[in-house]
C-alpha atoms as a PDB file:
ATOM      1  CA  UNK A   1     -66.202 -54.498  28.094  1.00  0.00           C
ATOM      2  CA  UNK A   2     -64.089 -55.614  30.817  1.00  0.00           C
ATOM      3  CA  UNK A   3     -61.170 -53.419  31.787  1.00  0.00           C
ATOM      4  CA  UNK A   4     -57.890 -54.854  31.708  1.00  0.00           C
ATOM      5  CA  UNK A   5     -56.102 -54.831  34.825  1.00  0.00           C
ATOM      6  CA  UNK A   6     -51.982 -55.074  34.259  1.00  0.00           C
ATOM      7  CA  UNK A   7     -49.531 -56.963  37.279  1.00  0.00           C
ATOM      8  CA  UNK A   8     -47.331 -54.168  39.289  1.00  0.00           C
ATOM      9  CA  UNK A   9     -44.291 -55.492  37.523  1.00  0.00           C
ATOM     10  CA  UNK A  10     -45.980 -54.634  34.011  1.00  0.00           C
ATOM     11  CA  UNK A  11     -47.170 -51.224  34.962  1.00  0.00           C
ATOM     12  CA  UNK A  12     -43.404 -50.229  36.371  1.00  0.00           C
ATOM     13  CA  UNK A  13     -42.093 -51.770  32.833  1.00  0.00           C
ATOM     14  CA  UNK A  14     -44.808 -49.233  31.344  1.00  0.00           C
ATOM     15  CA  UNK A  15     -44.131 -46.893  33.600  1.00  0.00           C
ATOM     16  CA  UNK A  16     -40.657 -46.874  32.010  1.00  0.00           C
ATOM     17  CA  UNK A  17     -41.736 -45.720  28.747  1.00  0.00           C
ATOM     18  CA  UNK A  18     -40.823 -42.478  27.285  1.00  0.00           C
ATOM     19  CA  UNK A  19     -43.658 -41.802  25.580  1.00  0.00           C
ATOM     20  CA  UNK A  20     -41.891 -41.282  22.224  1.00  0.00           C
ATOM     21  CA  UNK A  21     -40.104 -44.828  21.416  1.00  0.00           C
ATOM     22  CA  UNK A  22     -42.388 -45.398  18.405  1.00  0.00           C
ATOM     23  CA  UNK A  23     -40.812 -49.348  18.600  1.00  0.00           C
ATOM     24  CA  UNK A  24     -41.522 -50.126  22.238  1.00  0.00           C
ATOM     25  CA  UNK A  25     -44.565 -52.183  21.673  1.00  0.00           C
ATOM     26  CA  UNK A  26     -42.571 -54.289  19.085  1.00  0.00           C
ATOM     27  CA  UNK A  27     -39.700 -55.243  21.428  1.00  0.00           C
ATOM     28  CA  UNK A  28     -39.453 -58.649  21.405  1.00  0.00           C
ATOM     29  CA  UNK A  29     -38.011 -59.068  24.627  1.00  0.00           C
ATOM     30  CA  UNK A  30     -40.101 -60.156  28.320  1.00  0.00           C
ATOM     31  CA  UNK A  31     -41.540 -58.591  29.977  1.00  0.00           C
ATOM     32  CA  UNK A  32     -42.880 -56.976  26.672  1.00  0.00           C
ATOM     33  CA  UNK A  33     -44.004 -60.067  24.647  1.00  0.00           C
ATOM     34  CA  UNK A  34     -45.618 -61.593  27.245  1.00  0.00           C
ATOM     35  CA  UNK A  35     -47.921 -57.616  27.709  1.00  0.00           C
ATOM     36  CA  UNK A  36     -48.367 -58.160  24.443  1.00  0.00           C
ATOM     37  CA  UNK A  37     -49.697 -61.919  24.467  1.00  0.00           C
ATOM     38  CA  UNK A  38     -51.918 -61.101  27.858  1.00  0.00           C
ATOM     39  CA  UNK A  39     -53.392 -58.092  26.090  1.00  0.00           C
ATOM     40  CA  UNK A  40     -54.297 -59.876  23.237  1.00  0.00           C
ATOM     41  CA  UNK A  41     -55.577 -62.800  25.343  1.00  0.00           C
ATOM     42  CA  UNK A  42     -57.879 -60.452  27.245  1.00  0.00           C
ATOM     43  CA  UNK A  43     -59.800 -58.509  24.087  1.00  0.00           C
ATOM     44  CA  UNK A  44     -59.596 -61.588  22.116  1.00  0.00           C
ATOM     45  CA  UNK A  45     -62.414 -62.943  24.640  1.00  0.00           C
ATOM     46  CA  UNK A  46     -63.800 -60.081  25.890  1.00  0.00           C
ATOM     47  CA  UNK A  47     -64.766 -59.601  21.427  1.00  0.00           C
ATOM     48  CA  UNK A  48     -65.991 -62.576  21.849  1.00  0.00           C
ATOM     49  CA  UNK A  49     -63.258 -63.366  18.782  1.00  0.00           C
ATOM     50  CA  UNK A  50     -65.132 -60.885  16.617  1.00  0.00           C
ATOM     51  CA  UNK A  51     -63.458 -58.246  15.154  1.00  0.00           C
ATOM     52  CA  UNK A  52     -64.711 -54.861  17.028  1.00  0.00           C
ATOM     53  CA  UNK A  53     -65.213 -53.239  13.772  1.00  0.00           C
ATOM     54  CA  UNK A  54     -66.792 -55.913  11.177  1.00  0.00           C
ATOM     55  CA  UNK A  55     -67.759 -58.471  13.876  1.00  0.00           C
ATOM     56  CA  UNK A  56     -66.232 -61.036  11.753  1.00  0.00           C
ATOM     57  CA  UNK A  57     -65.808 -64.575  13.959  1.00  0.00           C
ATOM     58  CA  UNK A  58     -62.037 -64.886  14.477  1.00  0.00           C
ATOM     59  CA  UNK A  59     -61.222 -68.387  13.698  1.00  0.00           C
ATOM     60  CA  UNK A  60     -57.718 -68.159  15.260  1.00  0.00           C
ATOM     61  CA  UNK A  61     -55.915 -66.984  18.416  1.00  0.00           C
ATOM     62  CA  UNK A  62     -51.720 -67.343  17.686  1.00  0.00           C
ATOM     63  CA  UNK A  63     -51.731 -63.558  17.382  1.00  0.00           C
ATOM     64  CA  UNK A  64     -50.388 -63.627  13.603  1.00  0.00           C
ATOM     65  CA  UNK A  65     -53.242 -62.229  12.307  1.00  0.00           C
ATOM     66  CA  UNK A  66     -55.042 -60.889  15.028  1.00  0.00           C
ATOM     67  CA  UNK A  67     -54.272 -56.902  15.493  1.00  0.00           C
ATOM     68  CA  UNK A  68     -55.264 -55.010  18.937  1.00  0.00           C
ATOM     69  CA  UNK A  69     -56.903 -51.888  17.761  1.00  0.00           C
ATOM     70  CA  UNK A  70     -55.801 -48.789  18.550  1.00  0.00           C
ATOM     71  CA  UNK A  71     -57.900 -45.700  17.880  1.00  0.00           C
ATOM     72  CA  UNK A  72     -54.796 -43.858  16.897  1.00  0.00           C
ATOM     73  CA  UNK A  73     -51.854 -45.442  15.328  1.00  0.00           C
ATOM     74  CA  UNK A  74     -48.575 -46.096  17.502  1.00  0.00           C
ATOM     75  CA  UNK A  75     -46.298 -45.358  14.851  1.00  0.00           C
ATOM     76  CA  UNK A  76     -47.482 -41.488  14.745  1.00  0.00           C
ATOM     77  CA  UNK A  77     -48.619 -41.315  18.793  1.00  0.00           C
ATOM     78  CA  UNK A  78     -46.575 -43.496  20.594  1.00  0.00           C
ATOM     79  CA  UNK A  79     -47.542 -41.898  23.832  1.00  0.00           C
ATOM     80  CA  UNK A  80     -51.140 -43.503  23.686  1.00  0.00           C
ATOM     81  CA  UNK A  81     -49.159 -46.894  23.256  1.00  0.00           C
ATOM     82  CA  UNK A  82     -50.880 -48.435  26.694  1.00  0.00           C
ATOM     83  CA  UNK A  83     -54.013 -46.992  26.384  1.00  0.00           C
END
């Protein structure tokens, strides 16, 4: 898997996190939708468009449908958010 490498400007906005906003990755303001779409971007072709768990073929890439796995879930550990 290729690691993800984030502008300076992205990791100050991160930097800016408190680490409890359970919200912040929904903001749907810049620079946080474009983190989001980048992010996305980057695992969608490092998967190869498979789903890292089933390995079904992702026929799609608008990010409606398409979730960015987290190993925990934001809602209840928002301080793993970025990782």
């Amino acid at each position: 898997m290729q690691r993800f490498n984030f502008s300076e400007f992205e990791l100050q906005y991160i930097a800016d996190f408190d680490l409890k906003d359970k919200t912040y990755w929904d903001n749907t303001s810049e620079p946080m939708t474009s983190i989001r779409k980048k992010i996305r971007a980057h695992f969608l072709s490092d998967q190869n468009y498979q789903c890292c768990y089933c390995k079904m073929t992702k026929q799609e890439d608008h990010g409606l449908v398409w979730d960015v796995e987290h190993i925990l879930p934001k809602i209840l550990y928002p301080q793993f958010t970025f990782e």
